[in-house]
PDB file of N, CA and C in Angstrom:
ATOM      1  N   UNK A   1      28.511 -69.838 -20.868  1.00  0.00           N
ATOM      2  CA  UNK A   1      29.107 -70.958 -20.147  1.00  0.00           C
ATOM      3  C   UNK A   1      28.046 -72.028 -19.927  1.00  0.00           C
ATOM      4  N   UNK A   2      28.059 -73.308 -20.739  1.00  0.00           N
ATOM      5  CA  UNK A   2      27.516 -74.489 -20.352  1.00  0.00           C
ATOM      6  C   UNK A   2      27.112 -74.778 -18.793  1.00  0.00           C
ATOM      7  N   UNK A   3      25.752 -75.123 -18.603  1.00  0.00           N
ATOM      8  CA  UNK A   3      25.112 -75.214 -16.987  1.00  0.00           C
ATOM      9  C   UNK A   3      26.186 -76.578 -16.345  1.00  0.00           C
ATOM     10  N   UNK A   4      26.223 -76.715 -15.369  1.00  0.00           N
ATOM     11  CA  UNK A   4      26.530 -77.725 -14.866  1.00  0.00           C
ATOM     12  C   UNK A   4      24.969 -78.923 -14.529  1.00  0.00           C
ATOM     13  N   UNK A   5      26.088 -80.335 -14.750  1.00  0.00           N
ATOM     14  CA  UNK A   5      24.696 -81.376 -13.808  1.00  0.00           C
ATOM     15  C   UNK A   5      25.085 -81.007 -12.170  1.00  0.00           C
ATOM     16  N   UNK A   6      23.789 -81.024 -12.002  1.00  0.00           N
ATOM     17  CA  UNK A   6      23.701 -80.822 -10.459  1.00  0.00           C
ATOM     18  C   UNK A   6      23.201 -82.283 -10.173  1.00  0.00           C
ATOM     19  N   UNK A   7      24.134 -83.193  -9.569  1.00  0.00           N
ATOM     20  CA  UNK A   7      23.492 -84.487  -9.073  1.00  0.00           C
ATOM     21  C   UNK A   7      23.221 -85.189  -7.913  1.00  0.00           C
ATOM     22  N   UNK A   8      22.059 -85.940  -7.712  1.00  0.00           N
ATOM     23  CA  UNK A   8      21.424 -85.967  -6.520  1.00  0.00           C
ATOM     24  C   UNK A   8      22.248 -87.242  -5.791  1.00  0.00           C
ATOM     25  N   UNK A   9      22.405 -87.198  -4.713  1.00  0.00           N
ATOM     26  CA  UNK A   9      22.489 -88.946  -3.782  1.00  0.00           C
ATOM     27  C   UNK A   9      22.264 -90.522  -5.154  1.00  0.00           C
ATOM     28  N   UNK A  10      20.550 -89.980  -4.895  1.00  0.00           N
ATOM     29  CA  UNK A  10      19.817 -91.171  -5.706  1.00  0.00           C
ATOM     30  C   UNK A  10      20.662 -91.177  -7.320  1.00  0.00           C
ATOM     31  N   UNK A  11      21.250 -90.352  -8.154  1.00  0.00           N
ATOM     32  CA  UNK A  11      21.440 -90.293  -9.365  1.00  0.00           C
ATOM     33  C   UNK A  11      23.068 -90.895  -9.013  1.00  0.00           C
ATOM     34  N   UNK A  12      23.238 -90.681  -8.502  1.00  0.00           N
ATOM     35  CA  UNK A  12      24.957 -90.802  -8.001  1.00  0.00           C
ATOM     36  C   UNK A  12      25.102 -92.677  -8.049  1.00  0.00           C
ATOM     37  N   UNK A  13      23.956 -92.798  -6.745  1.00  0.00           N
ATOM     38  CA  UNK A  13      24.060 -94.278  -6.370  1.00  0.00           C
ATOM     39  C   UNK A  13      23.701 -94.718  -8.089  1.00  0.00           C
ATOM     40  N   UNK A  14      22.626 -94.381  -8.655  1.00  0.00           N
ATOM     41  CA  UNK A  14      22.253 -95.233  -9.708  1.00  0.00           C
ATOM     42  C   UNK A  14      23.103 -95.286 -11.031  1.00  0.00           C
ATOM     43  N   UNK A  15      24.257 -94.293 -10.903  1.00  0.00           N
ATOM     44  CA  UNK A  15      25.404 -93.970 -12.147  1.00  0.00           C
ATOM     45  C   UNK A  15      26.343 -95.401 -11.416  1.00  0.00           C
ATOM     46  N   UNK A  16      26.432 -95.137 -10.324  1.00  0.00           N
ATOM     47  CA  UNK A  16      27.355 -96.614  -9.359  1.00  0.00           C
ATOM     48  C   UNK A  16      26.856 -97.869  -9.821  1.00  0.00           C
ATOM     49  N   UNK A  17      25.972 -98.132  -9.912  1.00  0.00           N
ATOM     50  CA  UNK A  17      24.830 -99.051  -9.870  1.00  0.00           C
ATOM     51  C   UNK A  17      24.781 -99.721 -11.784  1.00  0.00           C
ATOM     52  N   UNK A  18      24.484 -98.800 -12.764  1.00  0.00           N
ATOM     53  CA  UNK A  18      24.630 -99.105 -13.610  1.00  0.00           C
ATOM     54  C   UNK A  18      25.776 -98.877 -14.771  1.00  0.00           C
ATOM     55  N   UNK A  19      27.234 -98.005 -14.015  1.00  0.00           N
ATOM     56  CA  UNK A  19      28.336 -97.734 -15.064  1.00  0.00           C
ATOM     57  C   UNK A  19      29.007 -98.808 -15.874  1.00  0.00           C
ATOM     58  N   UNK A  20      28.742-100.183 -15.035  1.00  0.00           N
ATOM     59  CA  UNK A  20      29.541-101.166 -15.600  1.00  0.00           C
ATOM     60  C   UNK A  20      29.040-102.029 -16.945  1.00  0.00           C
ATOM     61  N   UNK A  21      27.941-102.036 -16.652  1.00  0.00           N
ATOM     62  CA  UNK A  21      26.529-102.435 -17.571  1.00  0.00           C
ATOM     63  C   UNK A  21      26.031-101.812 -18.345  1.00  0.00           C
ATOM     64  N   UNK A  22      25.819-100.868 -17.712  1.00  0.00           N
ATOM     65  CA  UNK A  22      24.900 -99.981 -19.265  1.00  0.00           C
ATOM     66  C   UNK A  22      25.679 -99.430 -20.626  1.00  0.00           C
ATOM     67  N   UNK A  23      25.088 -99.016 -21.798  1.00  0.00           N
ATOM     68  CA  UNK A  23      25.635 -98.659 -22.791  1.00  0.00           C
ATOM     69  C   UNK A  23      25.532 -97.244 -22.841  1.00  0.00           C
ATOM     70  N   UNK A  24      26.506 -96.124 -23.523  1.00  0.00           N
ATOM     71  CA  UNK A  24      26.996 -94.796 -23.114  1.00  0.00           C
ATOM     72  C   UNK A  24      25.100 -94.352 -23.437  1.00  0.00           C
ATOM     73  N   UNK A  25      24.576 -95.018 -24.450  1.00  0.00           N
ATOM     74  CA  UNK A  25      23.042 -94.364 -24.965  1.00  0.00           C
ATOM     75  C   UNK A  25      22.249 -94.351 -23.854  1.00  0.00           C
ATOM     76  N   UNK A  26      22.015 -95.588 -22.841  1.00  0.00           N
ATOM     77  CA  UNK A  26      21.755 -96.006 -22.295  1.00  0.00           C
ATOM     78  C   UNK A  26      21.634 -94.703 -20.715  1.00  0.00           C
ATOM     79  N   UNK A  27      22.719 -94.325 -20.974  1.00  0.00           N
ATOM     80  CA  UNK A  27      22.874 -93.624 -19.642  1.00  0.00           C
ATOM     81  C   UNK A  27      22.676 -92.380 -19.299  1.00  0.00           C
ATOM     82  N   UNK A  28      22.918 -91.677 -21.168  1.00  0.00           N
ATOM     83  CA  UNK A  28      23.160 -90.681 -21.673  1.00  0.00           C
ATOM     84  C   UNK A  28      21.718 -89.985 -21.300  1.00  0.00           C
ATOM     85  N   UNK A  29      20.668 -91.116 -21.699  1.00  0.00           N
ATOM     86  CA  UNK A  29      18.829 -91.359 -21.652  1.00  0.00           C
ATOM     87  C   UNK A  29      18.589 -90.807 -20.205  1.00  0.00           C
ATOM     88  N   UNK A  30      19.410 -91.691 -19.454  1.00  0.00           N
ATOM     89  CA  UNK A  30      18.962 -91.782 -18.374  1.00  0.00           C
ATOM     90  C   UNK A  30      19.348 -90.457 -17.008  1.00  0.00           C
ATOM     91  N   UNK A  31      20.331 -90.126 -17.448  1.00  0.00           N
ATOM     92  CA  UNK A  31      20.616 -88.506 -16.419  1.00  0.00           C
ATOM     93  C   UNK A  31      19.973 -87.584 -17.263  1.00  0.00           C
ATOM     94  N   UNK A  32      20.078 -87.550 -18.518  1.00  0.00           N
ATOM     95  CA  UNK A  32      20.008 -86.464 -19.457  1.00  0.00           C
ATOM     96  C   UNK A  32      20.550 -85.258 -19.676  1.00  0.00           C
ATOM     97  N   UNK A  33      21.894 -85.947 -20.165  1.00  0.00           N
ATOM     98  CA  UNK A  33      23.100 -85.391 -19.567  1.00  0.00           C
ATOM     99  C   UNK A  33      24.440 -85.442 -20.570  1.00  0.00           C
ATOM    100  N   UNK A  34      25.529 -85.654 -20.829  1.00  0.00           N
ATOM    101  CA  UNK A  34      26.437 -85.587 -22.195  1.00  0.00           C
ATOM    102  C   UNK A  34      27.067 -86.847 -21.498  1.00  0.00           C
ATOM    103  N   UNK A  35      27.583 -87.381 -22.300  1.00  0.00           N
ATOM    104  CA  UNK A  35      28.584 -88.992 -22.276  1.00  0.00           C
ATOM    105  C   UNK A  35      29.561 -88.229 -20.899  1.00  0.00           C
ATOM    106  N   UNK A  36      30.231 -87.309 -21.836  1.00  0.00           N
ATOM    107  CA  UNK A  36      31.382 -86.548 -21.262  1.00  0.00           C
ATOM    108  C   UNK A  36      31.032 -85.808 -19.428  1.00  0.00           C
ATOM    109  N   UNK A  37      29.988 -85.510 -19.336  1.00  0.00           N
ATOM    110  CA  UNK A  37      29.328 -84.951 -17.964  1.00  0.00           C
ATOM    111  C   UNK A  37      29.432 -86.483 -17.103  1.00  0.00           C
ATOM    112  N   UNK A  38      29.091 -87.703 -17.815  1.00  0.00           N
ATOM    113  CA  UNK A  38      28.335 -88.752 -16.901  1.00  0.00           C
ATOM    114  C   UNK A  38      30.130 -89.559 -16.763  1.00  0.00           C
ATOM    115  N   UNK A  39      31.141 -89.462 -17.594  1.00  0.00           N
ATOM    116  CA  UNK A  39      32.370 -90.030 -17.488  1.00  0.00           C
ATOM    117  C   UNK A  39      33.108 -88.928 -16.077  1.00  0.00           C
ATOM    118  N   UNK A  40      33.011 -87.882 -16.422  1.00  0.00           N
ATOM    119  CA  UNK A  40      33.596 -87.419 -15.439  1.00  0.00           C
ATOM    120  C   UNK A  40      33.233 -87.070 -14.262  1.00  0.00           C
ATOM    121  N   UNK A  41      31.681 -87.503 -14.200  1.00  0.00           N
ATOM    122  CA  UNK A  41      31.112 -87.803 -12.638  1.00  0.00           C
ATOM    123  C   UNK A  41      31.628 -89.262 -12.504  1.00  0.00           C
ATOM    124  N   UNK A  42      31.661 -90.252 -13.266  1.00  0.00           N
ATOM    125  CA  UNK A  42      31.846 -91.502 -12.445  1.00  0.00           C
ATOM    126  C   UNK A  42      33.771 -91.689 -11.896  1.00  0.00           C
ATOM    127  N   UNK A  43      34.395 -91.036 -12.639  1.00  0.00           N
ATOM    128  CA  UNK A  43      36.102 -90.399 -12.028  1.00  0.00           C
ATOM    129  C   UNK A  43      35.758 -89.924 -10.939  1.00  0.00           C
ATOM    130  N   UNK A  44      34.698 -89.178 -10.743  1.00  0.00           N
ATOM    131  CA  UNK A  44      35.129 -88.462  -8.961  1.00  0.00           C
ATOM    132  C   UNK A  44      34.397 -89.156  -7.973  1.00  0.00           C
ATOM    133  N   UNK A  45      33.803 -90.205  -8.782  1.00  0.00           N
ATOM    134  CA  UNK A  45      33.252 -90.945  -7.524  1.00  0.00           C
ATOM    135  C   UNK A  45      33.662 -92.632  -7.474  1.00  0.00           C
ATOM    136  N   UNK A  46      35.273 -92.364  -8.017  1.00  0.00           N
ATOM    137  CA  UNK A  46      36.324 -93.312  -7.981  1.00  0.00           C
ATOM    138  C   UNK A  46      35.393 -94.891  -8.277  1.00  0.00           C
ATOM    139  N   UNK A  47      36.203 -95.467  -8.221  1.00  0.00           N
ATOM    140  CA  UNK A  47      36.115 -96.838  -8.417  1.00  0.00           C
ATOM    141  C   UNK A  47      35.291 -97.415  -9.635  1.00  0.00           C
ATOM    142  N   UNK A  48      34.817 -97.080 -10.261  1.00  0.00           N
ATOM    143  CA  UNK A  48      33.907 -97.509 -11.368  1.00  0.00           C
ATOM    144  C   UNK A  48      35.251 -97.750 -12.357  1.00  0.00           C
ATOM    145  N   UNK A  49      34.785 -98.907 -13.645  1.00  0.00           N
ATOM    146  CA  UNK A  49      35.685 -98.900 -14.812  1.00  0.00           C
ATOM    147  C   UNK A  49      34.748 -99.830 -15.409  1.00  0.00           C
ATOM    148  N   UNK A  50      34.793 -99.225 -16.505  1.00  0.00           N
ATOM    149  CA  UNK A  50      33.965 -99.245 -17.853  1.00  0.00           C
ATOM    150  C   UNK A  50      34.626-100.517 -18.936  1.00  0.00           C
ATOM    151  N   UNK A  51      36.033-100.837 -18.398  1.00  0.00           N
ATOM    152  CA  UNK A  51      36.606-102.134 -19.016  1.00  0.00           C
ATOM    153  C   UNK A  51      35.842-103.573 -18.616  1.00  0.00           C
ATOM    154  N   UNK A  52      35.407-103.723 -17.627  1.00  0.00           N
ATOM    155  CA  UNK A  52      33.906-104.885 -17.871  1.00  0.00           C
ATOM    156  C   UNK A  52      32.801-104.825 -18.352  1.00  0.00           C
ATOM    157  N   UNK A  53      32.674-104.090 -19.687  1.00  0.00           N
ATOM    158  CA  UNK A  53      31.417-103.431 -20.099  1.00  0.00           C
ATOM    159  C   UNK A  53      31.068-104.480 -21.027  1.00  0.00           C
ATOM    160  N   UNK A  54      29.602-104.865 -20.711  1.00  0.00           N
ATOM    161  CA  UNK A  54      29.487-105.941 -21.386  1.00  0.00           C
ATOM    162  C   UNK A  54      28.450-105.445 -22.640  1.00  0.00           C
ATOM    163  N   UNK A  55      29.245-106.190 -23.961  1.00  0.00           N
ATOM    164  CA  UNK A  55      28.511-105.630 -25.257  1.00  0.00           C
ATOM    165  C   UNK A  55      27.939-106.328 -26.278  1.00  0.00           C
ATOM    166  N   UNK A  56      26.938-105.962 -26.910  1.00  0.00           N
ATOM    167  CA  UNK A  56      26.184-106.540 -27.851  1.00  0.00           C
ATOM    168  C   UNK A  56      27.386-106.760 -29.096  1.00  0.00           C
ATOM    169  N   UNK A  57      28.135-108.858 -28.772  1.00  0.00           N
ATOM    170  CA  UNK A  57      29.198-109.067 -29.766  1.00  0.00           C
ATOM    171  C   UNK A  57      28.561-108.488 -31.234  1.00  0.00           C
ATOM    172  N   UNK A  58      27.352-108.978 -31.830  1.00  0.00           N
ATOM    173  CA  UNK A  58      26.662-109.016 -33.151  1.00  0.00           C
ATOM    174  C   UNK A  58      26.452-107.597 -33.378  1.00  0.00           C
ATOM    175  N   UNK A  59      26.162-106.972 -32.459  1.00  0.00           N
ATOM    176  CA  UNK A  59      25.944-105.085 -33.037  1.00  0.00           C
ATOM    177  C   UNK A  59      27.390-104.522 -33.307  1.00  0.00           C
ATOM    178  N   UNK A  60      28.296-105.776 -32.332  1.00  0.00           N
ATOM    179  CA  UNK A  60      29.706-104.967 -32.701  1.00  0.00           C
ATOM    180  C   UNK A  60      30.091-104.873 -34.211  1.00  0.00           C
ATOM    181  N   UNK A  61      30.127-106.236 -34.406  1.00  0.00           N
ATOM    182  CA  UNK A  61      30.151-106.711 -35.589  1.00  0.00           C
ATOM    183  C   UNK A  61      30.100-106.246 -36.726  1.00  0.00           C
ATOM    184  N   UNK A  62      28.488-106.124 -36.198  1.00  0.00           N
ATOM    185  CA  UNK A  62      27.728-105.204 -37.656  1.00  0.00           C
ATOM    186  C   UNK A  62      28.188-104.008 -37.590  1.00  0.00           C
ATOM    187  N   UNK A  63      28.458-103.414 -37.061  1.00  0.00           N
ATOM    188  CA  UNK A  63      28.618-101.943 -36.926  1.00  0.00           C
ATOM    189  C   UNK A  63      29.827-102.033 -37.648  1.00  0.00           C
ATOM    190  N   UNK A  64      31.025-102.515 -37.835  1.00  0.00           N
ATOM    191  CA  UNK A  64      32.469-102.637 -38.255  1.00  0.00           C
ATOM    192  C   UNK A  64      32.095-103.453 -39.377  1.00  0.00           C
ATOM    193  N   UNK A  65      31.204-104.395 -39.565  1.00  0.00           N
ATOM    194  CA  UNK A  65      30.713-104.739 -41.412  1.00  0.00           C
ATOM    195  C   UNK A  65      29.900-103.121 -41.912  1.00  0.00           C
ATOM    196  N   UNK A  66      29.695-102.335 -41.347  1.00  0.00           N
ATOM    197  CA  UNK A  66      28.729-101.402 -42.143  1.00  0.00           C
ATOM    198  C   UNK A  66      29.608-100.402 -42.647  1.00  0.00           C
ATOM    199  N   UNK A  67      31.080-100.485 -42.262  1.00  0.00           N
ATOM    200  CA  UNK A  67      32.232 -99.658 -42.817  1.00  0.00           C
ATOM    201  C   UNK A  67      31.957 -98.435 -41.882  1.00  0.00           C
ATOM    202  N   UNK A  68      31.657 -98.407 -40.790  1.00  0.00           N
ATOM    203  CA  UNK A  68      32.239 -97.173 -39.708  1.00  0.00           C
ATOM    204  C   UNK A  68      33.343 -97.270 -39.214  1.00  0.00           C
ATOM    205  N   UNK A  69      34.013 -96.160 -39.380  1.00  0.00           N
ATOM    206  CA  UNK A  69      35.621 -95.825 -39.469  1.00  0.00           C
ATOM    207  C   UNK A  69      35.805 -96.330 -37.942  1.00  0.00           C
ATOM    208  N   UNK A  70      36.775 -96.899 -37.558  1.00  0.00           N
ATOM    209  CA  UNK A  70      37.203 -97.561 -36.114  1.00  0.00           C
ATOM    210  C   UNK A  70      37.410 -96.242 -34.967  1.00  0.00           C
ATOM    211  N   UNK A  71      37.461 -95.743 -35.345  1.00  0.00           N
ATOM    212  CA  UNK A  71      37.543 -94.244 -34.211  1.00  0.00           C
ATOM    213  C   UNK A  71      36.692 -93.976 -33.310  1.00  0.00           C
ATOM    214  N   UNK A  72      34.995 -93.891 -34.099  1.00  0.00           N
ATOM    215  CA  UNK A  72      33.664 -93.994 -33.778  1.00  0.00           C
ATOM    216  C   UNK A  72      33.353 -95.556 -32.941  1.00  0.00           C
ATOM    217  N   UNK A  73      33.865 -96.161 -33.876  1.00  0.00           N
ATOM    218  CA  UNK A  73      33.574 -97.445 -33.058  1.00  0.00           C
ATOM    219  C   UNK A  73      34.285 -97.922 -31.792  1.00  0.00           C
ATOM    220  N   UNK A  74      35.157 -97.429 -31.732  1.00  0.00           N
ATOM    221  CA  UNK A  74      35.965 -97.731 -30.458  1.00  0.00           C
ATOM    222  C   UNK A  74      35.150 -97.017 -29.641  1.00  0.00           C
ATOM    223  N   UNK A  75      34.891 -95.540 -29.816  1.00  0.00           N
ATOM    224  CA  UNK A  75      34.158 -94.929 -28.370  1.00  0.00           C
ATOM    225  C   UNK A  75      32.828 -95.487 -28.142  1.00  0.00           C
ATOM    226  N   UNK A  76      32.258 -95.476 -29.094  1.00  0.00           N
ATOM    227  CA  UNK A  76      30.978 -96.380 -28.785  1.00  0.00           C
ATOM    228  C   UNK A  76      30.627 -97.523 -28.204  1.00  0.00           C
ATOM    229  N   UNK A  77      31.650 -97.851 -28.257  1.00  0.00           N
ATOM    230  CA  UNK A  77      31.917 -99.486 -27.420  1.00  0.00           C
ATOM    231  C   UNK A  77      32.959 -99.779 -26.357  1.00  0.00           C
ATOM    232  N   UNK A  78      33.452 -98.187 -26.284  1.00  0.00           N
ATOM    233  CA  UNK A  78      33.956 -97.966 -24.937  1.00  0.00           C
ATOM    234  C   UNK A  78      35.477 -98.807 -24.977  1.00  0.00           C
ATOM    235  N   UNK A  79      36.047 -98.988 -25.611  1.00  0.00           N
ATOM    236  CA  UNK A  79      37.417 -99.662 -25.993  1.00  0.00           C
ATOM    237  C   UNK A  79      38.130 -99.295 -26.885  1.00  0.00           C
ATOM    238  N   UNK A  80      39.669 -99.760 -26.613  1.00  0.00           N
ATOM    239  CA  UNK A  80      40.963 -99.315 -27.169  1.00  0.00           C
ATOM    240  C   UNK A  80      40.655 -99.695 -28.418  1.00  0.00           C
ATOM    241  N   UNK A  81      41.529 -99.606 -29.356  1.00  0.00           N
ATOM    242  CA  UNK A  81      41.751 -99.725 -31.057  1.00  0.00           C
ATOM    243  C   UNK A  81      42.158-101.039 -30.843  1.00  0.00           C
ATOM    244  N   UNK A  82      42.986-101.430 -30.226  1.00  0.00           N
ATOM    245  CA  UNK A  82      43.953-102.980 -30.035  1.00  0.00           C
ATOM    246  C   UNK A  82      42.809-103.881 -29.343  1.00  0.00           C
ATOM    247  N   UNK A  83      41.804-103.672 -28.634  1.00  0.00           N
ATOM    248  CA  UNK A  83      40.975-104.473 -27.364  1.00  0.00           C
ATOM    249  C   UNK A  83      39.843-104.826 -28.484  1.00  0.00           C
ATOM    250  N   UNK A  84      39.524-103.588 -29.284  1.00  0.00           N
ATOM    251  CA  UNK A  84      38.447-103.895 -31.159  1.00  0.00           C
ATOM    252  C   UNK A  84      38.595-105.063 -31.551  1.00  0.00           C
ATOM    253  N   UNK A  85      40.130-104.653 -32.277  1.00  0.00           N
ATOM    254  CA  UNK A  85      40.923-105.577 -33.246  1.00  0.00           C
ATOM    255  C   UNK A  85      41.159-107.226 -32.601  1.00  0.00           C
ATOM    256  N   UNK A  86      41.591-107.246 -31.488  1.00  0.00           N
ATOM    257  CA  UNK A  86      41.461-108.444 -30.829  1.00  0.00           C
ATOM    258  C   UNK A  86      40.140-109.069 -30.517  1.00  0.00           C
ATOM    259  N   UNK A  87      39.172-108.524 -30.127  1.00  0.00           N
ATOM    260  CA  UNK A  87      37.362-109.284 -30.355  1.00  0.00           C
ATOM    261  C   UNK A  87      37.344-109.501 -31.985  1.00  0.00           C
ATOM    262  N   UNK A  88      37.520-108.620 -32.807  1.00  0.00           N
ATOM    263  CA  UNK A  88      37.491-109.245 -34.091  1.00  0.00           C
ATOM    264  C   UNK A  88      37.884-110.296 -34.699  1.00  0.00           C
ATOM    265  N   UNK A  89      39.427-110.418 -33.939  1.00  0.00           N
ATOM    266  CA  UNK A  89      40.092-111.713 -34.355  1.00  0.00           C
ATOM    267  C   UNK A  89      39.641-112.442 -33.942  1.00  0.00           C
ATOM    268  N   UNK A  90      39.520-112.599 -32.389  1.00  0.00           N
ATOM    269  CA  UNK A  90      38.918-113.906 -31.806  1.00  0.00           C
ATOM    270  C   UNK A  90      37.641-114.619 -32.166  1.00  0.00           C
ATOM    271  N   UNK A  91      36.914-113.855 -33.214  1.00  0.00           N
ATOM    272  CA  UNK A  91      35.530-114.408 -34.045  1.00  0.00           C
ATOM    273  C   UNK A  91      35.667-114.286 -35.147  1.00  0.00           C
ATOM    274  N   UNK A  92      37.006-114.738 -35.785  1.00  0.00           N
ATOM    275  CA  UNK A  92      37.483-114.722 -37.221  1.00  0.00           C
ATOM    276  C   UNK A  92      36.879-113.849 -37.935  1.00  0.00           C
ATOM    277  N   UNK A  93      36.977-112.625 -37.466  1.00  0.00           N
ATOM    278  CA  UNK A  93      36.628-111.225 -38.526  1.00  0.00           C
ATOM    279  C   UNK A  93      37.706-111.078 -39.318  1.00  0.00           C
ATOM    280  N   UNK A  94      37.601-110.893 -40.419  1.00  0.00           N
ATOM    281  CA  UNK A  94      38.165-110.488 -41.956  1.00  0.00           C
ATOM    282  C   UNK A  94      38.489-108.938 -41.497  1.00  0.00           C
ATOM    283  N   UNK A  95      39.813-108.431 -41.675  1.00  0.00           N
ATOM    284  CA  UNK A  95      40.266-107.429 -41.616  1.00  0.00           C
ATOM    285  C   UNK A  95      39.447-106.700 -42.722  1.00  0.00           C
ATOM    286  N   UNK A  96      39.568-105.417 -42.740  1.00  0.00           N
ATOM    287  CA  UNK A  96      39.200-104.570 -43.940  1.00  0.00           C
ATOM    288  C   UNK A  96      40.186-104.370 -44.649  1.00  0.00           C
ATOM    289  N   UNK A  97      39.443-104.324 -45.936  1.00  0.00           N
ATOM    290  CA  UNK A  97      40.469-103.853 -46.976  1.00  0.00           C
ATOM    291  C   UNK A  97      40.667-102.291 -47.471  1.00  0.00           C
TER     292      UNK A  97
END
């Protein structure tokens, strides 16, 4: 059976502090801890949402010119398939063929 995170006050406030901002790598670094451990601590400590997450437009970009399948890219960037496709449009991205 996988250990649990045991998390402190200080780690708590600083998951509060940076959920909206930081990138999943970013955070992942920083508890040292699984995406999935640090999502379902910030659910029980309500109020956080990851839909103002602000992202590198040009890494998006590139990442969806380098032909990574949209599945990957959606979680990585923390957004729906439709919320993708709509930043794409709105910077005249060329659908794939």
């Amino acid at each position: 059976m996988p250990m649990r995170k045991l998390w402190t006050a200080d780690e708590e406030q600083q998951l509060k502090d940076m959920y909206n901002t930081a990138t999943k790598e970013e955070m992942v670094a920083k508890f040292n801890t699984s995406w999935w451990k640090i999502r379902d601590k910030a659910k029980k400590l309500g109020g956080l949402n990851r839909k103002n997450c602000v992202y590198d437009l040009n890494a998006l970009i590139a990442d969806y010119r380098s032909g990574t399948p949209m599945v990957p890219l959606c979680e990585k960037y923390n957004m729906s398939y439709p919320t993708f496709k709509g930043i794409l449009k709105a910077n005249n991205i060329e659908g794939r063929k």
